[in-house]
Every structure is written in C-alpha cells, then in structure tokens.
PDB file of N, CA and C in Angstrom:
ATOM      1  N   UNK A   1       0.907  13.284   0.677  1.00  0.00           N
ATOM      2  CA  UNK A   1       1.626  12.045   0.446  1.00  0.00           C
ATOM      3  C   UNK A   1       1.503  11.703  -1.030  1.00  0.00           C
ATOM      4  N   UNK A   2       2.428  10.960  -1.612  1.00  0.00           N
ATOM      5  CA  UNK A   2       2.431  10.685  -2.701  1.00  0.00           C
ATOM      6  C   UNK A   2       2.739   9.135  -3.101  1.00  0.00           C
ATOM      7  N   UNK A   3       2.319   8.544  -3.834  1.00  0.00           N
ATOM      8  CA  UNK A   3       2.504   7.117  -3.781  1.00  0.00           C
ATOM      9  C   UNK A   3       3.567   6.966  -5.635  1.00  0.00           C
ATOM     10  N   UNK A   4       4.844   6.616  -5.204  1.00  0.00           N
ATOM     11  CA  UNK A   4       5.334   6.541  -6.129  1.00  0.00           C
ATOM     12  C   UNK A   4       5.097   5.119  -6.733  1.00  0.00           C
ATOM     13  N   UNK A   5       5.462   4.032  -6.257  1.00  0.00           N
ATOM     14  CA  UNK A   5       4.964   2.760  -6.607  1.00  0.00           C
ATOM     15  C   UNK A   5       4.391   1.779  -5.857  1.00  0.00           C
ATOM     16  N   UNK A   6       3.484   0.955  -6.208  1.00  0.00           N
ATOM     17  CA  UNK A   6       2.710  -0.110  -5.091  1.00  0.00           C
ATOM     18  C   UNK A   6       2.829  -1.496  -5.903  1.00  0.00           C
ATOM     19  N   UNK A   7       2.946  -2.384  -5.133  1.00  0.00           N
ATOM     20  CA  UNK A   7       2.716  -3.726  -5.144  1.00  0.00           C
ATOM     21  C   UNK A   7       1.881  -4.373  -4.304  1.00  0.00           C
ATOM     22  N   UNK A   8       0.764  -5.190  -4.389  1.00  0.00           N
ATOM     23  CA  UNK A   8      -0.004  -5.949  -3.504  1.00  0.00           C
ATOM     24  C   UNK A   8       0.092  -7.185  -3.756  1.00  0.00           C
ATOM     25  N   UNK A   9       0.368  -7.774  -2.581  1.00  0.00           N
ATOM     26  CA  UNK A   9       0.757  -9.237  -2.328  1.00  0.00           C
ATOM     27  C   UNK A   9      -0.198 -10.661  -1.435  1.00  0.00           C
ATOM     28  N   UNK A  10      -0.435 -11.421  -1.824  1.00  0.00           N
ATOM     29  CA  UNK A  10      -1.191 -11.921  -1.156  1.00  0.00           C
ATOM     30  C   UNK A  10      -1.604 -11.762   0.406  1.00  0.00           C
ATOM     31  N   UNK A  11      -0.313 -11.365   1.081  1.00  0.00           N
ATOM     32  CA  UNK A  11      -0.907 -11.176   2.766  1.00  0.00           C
ATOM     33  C   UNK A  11      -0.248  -9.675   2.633  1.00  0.00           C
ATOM     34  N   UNK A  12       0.220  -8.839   1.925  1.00  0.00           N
ATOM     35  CA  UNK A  12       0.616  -7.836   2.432  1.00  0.00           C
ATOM     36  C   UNK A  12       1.007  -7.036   1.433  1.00  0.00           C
ATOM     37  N   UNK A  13       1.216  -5.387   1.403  1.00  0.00           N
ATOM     38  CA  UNK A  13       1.428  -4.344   0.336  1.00  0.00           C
ATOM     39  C   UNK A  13       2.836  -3.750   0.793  1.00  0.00           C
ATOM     40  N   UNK A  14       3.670  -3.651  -0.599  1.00  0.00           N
ATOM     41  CA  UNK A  14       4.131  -2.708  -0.839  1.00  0.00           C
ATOM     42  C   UNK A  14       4.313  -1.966  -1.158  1.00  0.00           C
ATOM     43  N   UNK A  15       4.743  -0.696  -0.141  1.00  0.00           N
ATOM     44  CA  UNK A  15       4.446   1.097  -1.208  1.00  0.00           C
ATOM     45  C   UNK A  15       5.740   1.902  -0.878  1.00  0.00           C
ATOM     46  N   UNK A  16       5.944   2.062  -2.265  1.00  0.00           N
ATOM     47  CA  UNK A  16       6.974   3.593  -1.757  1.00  0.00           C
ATOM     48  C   UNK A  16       6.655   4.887  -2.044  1.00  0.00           C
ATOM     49  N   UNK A  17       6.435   5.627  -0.911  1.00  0.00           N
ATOM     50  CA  UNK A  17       5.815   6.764  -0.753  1.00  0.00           C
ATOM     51  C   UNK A  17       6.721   7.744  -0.137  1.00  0.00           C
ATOM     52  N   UNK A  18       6.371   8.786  -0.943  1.00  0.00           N
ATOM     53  CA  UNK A  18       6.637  10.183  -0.150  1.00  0.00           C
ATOM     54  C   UNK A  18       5.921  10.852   0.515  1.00  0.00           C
ATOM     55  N   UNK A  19       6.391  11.203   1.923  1.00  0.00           N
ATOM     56  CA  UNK A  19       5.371  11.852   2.848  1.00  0.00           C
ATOM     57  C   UNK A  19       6.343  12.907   3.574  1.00  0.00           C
ATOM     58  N   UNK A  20       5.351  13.955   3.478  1.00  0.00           N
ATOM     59  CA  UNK A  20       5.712  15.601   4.144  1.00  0.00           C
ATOM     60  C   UNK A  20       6.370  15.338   5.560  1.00  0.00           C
ATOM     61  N   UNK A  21       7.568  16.286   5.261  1.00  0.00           N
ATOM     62  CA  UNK A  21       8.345  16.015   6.308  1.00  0.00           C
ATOM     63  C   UNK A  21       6.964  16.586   7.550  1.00  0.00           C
ATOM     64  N   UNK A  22       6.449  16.843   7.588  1.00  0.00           N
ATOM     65  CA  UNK A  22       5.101  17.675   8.730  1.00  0.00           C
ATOM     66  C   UNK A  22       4.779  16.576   9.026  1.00  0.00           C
ATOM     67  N   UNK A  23       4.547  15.468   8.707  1.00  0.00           N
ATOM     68  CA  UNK A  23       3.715  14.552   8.777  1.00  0.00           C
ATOM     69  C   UNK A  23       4.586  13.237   9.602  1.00  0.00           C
ATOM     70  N   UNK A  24       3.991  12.741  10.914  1.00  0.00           N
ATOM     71  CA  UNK A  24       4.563  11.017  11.010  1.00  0.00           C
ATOM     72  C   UNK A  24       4.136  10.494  10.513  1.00  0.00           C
ATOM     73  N   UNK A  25       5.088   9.574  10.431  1.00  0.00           N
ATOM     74  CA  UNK A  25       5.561   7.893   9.801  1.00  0.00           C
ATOM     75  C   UNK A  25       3.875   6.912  10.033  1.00  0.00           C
ATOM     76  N   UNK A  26       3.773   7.329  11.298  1.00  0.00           N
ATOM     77  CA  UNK A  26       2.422   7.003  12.079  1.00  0.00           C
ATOM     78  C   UNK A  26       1.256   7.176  11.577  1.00  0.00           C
ATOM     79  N   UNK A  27       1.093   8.686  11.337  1.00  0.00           N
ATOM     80  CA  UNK A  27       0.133   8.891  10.818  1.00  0.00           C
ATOM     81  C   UNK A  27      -0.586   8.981   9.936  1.00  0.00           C
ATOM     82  N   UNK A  28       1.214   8.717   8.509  1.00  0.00           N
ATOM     83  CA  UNK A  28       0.706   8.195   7.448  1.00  0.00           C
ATOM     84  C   UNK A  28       0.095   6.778   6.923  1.00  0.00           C
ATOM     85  N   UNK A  29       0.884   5.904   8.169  1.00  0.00           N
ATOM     86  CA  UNK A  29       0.066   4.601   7.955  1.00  0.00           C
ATOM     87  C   UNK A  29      -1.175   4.233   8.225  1.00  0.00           C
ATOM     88  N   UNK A  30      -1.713   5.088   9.100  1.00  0.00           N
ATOM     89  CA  UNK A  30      -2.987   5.534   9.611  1.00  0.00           C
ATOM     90  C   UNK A  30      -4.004   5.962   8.520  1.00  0.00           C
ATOM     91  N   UNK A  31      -3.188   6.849   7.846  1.00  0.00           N
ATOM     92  CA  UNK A  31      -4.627   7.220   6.838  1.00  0.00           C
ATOM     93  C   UNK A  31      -4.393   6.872   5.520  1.00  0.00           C
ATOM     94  N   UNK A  32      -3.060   5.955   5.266  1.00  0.00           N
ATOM     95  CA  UNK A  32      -3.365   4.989   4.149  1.00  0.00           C
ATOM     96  C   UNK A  32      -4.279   4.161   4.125  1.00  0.00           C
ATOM     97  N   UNK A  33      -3.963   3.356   5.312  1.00  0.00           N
ATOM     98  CA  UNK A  33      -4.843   2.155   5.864  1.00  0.00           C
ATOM     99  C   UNK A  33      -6.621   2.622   5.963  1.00  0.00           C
ATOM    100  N   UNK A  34      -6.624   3.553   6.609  1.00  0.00           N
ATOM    101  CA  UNK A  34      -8.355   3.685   6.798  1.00  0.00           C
ATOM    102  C   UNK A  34      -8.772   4.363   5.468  1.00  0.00           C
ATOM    103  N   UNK A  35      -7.686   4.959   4.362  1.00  0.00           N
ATOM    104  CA  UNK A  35      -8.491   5.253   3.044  1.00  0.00           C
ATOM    105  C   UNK A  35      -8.613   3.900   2.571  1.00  0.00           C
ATOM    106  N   UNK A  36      -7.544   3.417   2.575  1.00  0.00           N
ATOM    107  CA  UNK A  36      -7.764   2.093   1.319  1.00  0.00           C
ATOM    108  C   UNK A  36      -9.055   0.653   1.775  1.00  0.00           C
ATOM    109  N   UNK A  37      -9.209   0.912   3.319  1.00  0.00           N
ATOM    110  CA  UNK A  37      -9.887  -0.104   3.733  1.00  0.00           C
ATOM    111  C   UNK A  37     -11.332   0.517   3.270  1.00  0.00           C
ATOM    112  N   UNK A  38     -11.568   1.782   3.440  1.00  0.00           N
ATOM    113  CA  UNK A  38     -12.690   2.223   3.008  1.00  0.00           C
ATOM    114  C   UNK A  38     -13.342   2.176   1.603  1.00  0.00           C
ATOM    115  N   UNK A  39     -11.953   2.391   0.594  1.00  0.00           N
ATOM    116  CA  UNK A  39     -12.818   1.966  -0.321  1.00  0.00           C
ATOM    117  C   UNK A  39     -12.255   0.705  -0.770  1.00  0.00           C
ATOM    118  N   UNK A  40     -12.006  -0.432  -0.148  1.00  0.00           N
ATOM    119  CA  UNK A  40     -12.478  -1.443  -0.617  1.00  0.00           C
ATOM    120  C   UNK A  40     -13.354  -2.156   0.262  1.00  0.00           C
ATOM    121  N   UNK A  41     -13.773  -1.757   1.055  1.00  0.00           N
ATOM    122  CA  UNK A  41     -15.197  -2.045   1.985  1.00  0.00           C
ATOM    123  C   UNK A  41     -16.545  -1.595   0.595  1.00  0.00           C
ATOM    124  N   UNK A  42     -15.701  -0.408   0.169  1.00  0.00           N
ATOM    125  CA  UNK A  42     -17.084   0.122  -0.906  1.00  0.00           C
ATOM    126  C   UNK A  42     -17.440  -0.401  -2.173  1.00  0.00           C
ATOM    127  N   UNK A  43     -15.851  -1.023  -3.246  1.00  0.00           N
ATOM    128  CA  UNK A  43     -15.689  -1.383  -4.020  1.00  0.00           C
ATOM    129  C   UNK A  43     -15.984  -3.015  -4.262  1.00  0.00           C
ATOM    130  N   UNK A  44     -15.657  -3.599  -2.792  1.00  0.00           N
ATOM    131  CA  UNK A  44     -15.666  -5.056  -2.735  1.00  0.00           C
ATOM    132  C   UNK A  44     -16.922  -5.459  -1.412  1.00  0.00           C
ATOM    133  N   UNK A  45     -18.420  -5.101  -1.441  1.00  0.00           N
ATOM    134  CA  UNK A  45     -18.994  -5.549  -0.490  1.00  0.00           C
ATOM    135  C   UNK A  45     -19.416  -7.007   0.393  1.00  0.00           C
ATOM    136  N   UNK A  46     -18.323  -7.593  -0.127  1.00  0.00           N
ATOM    137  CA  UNK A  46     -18.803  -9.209   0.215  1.00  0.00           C
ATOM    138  C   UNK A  46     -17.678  -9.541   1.487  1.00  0.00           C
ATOM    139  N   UNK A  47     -16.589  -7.786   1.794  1.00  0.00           N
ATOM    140  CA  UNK A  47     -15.489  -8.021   2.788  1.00  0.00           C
ATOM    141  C   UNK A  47     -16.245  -7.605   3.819  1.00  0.00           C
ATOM    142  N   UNK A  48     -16.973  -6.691   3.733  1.00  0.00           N
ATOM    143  CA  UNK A  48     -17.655  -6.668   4.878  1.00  0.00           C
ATOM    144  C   UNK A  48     -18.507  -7.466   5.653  1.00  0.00           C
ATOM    145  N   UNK A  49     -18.659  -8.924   4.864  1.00  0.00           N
ATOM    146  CA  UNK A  49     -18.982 -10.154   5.590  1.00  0.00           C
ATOM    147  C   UNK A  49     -18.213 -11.059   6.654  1.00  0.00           C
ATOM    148  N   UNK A  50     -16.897 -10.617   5.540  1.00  0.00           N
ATOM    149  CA  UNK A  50     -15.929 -10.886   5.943  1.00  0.00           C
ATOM    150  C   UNK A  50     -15.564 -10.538   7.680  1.00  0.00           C
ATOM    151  N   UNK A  51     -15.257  -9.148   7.124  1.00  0.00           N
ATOM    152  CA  UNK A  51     -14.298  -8.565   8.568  1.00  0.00           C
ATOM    153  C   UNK A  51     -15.201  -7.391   8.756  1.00  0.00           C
ATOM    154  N   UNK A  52     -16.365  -8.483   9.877  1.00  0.00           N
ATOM    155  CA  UNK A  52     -17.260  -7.544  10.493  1.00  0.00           C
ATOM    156  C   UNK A  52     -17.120  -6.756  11.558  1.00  0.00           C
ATOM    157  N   UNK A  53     -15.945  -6.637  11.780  1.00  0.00           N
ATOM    158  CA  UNK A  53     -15.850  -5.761  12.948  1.00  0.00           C
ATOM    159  C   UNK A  53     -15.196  -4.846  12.417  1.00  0.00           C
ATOM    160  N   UNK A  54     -14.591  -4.350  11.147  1.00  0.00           N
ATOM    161  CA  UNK A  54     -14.522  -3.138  10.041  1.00  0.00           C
ATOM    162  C   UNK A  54     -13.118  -3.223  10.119  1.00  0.00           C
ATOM    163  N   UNK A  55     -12.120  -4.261  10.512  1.00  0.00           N
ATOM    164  CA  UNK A  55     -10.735  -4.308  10.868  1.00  0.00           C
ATOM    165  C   UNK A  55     -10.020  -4.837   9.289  1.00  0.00           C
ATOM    166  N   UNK A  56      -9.581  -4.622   8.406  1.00  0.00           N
ATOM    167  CA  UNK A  56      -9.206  -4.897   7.218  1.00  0.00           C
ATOM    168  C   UNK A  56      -7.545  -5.324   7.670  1.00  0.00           C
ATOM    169  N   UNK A  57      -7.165  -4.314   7.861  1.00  0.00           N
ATOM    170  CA  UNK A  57      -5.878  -4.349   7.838  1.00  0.00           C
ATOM    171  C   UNK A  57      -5.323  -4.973   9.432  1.00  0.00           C
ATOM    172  N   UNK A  58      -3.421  -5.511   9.517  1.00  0.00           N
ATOM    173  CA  UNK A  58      -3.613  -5.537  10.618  1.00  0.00           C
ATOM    174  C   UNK A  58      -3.214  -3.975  11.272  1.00  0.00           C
ATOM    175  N   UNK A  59      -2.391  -3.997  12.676  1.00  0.00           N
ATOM    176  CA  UNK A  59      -1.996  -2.935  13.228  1.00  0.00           C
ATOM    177  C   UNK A  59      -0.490  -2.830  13.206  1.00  0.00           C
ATOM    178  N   UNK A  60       0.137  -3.889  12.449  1.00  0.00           N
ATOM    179  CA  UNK A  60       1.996  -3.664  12.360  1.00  0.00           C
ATOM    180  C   UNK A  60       1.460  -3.429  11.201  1.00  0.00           C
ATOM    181  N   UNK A  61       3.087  -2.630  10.802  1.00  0.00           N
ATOM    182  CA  UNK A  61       3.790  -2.857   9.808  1.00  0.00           C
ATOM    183  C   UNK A  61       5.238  -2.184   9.381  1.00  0.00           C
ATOM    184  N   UNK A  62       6.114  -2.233   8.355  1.00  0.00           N
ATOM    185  CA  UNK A  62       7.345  -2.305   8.376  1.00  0.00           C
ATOM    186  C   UNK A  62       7.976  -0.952   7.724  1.00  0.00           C
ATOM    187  N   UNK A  63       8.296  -0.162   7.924  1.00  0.00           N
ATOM    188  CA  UNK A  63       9.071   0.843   7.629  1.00  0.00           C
ATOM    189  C   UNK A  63      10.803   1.169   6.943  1.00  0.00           C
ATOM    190  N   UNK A  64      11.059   1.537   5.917  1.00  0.00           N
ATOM    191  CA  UNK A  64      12.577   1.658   5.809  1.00  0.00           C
ATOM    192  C   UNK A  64      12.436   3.283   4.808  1.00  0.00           C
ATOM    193  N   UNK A  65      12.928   3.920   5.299  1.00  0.00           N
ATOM    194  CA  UNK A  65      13.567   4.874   4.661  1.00  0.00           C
ATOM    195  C   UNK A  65      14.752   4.949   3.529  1.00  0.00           C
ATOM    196  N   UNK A  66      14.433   5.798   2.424  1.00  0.00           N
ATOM    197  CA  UNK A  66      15.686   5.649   2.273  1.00  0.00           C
ATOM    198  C   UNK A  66      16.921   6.963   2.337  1.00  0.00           C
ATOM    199  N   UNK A  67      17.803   6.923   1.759  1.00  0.00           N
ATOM    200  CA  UNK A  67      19.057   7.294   2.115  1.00  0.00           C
ATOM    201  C   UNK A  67      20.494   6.772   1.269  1.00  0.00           C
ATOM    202  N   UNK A  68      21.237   6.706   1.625  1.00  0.00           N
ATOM    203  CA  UNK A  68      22.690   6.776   1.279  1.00  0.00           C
ATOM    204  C   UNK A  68      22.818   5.012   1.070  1.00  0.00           C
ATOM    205  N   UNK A  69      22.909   4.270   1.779  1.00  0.00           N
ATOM    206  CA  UNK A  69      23.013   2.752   1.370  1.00  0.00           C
ATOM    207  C   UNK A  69      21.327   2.077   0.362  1.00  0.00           C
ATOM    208  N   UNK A  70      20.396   2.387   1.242  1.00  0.00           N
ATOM    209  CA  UNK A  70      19.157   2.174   0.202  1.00  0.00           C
ATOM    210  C   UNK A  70      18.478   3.402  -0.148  1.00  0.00           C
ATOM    211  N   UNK A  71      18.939   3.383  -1.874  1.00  0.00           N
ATOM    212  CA  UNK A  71      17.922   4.738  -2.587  1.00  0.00           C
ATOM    213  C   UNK A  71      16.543   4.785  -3.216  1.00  0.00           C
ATOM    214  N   UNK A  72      16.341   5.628  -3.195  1.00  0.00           N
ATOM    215  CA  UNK A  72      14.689   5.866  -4.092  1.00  0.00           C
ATOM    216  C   UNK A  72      14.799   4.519  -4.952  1.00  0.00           C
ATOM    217  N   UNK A  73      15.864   4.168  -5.836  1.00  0.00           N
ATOM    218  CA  UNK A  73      15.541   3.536  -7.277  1.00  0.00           C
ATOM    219  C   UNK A  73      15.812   1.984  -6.788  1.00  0.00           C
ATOM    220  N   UNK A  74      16.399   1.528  -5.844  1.00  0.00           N
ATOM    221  CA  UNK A  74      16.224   0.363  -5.040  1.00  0.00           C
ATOM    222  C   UNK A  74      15.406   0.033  -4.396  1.00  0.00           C
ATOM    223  N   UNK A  75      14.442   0.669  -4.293  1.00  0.00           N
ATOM    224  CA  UNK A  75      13.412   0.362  -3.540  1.00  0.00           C
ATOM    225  C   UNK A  75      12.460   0.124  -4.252  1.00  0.00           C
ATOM    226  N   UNK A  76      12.261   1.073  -5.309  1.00  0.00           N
ATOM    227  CA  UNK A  76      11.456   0.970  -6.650  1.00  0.00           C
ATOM    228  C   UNK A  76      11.696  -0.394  -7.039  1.00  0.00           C
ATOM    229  N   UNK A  77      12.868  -0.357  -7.197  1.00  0.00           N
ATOM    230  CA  UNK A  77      13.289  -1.323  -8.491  1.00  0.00           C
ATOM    231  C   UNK A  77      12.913  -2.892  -7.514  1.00  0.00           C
ATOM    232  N   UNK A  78      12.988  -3.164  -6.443  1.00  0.00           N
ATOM    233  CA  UNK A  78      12.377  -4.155  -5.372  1.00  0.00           C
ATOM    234  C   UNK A  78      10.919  -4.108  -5.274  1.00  0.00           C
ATOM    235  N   UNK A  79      10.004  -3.396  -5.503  1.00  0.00           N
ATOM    236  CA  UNK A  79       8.645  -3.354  -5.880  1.00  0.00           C
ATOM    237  C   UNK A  79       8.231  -3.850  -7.247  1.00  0.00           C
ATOM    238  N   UNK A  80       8.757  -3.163  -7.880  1.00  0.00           N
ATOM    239  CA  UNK A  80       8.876  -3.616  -9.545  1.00  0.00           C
ATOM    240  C   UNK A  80       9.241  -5.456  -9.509  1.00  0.00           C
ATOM    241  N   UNK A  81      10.502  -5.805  -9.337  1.00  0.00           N
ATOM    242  CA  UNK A  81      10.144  -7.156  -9.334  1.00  0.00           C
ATOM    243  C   UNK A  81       9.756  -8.134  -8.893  1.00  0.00           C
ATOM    244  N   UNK A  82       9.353  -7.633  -7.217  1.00  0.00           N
ATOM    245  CA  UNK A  82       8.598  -8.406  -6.774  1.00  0.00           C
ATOM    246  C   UNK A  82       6.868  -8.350  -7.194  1.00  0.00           C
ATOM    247  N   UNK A  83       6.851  -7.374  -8.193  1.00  0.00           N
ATOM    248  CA  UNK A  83       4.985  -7.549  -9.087  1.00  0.00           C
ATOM    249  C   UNK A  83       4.800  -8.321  -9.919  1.00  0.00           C
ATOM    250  N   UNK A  84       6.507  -8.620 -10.156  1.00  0.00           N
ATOM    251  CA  UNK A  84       6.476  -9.442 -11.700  1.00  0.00           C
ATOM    252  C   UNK A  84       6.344 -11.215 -11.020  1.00  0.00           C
ATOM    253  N   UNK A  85       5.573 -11.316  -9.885  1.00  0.00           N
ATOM    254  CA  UNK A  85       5.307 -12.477  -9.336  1.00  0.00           C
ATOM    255  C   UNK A  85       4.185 -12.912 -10.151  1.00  0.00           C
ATOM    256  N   UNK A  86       3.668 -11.953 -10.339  1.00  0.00           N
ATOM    257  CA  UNK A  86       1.892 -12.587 -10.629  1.00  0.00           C
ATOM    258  C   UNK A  86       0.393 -12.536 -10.169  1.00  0.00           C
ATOM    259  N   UNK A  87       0.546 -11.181  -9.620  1.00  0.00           N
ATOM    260  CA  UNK A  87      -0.372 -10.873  -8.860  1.00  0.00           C
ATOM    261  C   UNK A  87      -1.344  -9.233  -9.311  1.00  0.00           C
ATOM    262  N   UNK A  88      -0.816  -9.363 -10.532  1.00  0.00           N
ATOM    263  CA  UNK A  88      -0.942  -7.941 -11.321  1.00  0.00           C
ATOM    264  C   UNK A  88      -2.403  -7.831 -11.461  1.00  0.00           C
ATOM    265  N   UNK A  89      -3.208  -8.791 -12.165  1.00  0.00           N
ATOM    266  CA  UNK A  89      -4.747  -8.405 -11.967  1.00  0.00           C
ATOM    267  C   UNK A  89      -5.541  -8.318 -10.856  1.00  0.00           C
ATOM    268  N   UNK A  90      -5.224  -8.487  -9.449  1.00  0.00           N
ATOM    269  CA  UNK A  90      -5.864  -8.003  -8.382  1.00  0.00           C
ATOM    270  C   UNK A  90      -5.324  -6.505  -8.183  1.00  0.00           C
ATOM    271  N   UNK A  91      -4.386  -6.623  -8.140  1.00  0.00           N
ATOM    272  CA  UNK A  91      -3.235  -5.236  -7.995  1.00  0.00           C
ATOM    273  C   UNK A  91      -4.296  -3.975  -9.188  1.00  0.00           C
ATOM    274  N   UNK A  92      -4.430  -4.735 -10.167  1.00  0.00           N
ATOM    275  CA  UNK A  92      -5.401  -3.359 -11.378  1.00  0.00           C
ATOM    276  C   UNK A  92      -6.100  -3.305 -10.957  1.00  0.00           C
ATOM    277  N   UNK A  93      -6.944  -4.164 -10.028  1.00  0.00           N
ATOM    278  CA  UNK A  93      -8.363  -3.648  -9.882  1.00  0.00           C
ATOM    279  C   UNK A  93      -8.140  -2.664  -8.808  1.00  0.00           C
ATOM    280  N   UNK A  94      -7.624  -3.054  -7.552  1.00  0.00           N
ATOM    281  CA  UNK A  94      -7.714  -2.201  -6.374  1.00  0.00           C
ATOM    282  C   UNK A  94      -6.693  -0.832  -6.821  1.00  0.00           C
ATOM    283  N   UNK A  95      -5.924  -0.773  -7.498  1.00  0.00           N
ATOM    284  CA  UNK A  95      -4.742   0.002  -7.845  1.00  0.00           C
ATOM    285  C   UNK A  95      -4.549   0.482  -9.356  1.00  0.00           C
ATOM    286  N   UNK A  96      -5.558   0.499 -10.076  1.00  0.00           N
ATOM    287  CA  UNK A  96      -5.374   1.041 -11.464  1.00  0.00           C
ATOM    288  C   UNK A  96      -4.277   1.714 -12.043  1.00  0.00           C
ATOM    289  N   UNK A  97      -3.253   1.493 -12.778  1.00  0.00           N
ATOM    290  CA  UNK A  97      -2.269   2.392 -13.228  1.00  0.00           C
ATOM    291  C   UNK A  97      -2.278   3.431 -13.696  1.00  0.00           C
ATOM    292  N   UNK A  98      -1.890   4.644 -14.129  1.00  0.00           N
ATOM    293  CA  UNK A  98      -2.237   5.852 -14.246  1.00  0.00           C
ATOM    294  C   UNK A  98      -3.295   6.694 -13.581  1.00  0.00           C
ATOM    295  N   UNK A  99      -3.840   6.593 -12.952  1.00  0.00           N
ATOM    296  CA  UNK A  99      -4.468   6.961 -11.942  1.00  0.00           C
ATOM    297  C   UNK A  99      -3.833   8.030 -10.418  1.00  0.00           C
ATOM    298  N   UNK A 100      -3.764   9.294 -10.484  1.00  0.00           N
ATOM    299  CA  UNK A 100      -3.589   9.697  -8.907  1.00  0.00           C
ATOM    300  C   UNK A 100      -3.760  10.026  -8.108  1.00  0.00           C
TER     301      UNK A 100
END
C-alpha cells in the first residue's frame, strides 16, 4: 500500500491510498488502523489511559474509489484543502512530511 496523501481531522482521517489489486478494501483498513493505533499508543502514552480497552479507532469507515467522474487529482486536491483548515501541527507530529 502506498499512502499518497493524508489529512487528519479532528474526529477523523483522510487518506488517499493505493492498494494492490491482491489486497481488500477490508483488509487494508484493517492494517492501517492497527499500524497507526499502535504507534500512537507508543508515541503518545497518556492514550492508553485513555482507551483502555486498546480500541483507538472506530469500526466504520468511508470508501470511494476513483475512476472516470472522480480522479486521482480530485481527490488529492480535496485532501489538500481540506488541511489548509488548520490542523497541520498535529497532522506533523503523527504524519511527518517526507517520510515513507
């Protein structure tokens, strides 16, 4: 999988990613979710006070492909300005830029 761009938002993330056609939709949300909860269980130890039952994330979430009406660069370009909200220094810490 490859993470072309991310945005993190107060209740929720956006990512546009490429994932191997081998691979479900499912199972990539699966091991986004249990990498990223892991290391910020590691990075941020005061969540694990938090959400002691090790549940970070919830169990939905929203899917769109793209294709012919929505492309790669619309989707991008909808991540991109929804960062320019203001939420960029939490976003560096958990998400460092140049980094892959």
């Amino acid at each position: 999988m490859r993470i072309h761009e991310i945005e993190v938002d107060v209740d929720h993330v956006h990512l546009h990613i490429e994932i191997p056609p081998q691979r479900s939709v499912g199972s990539a949300v699966r091991i986004m979710k249990s990498f990223s909860a892991r290391l910020m269980f590691k990075k941020f130890g005061g969540l694990k006070q938090k959400f002691w039952a090790g549940e970070l994330w919830s169990r939905g979430y929203f899917v769109r492909t793209v294709g012919d009406e929505v492309t790669a660069a619309i989707v991008r370009n909808y991540i991109l300005a929804h960062a320019e909200k203001g939420l960029e220094p939490a976003q560096g810490i958990l998400f460092p830029k140049g980094k892959d």
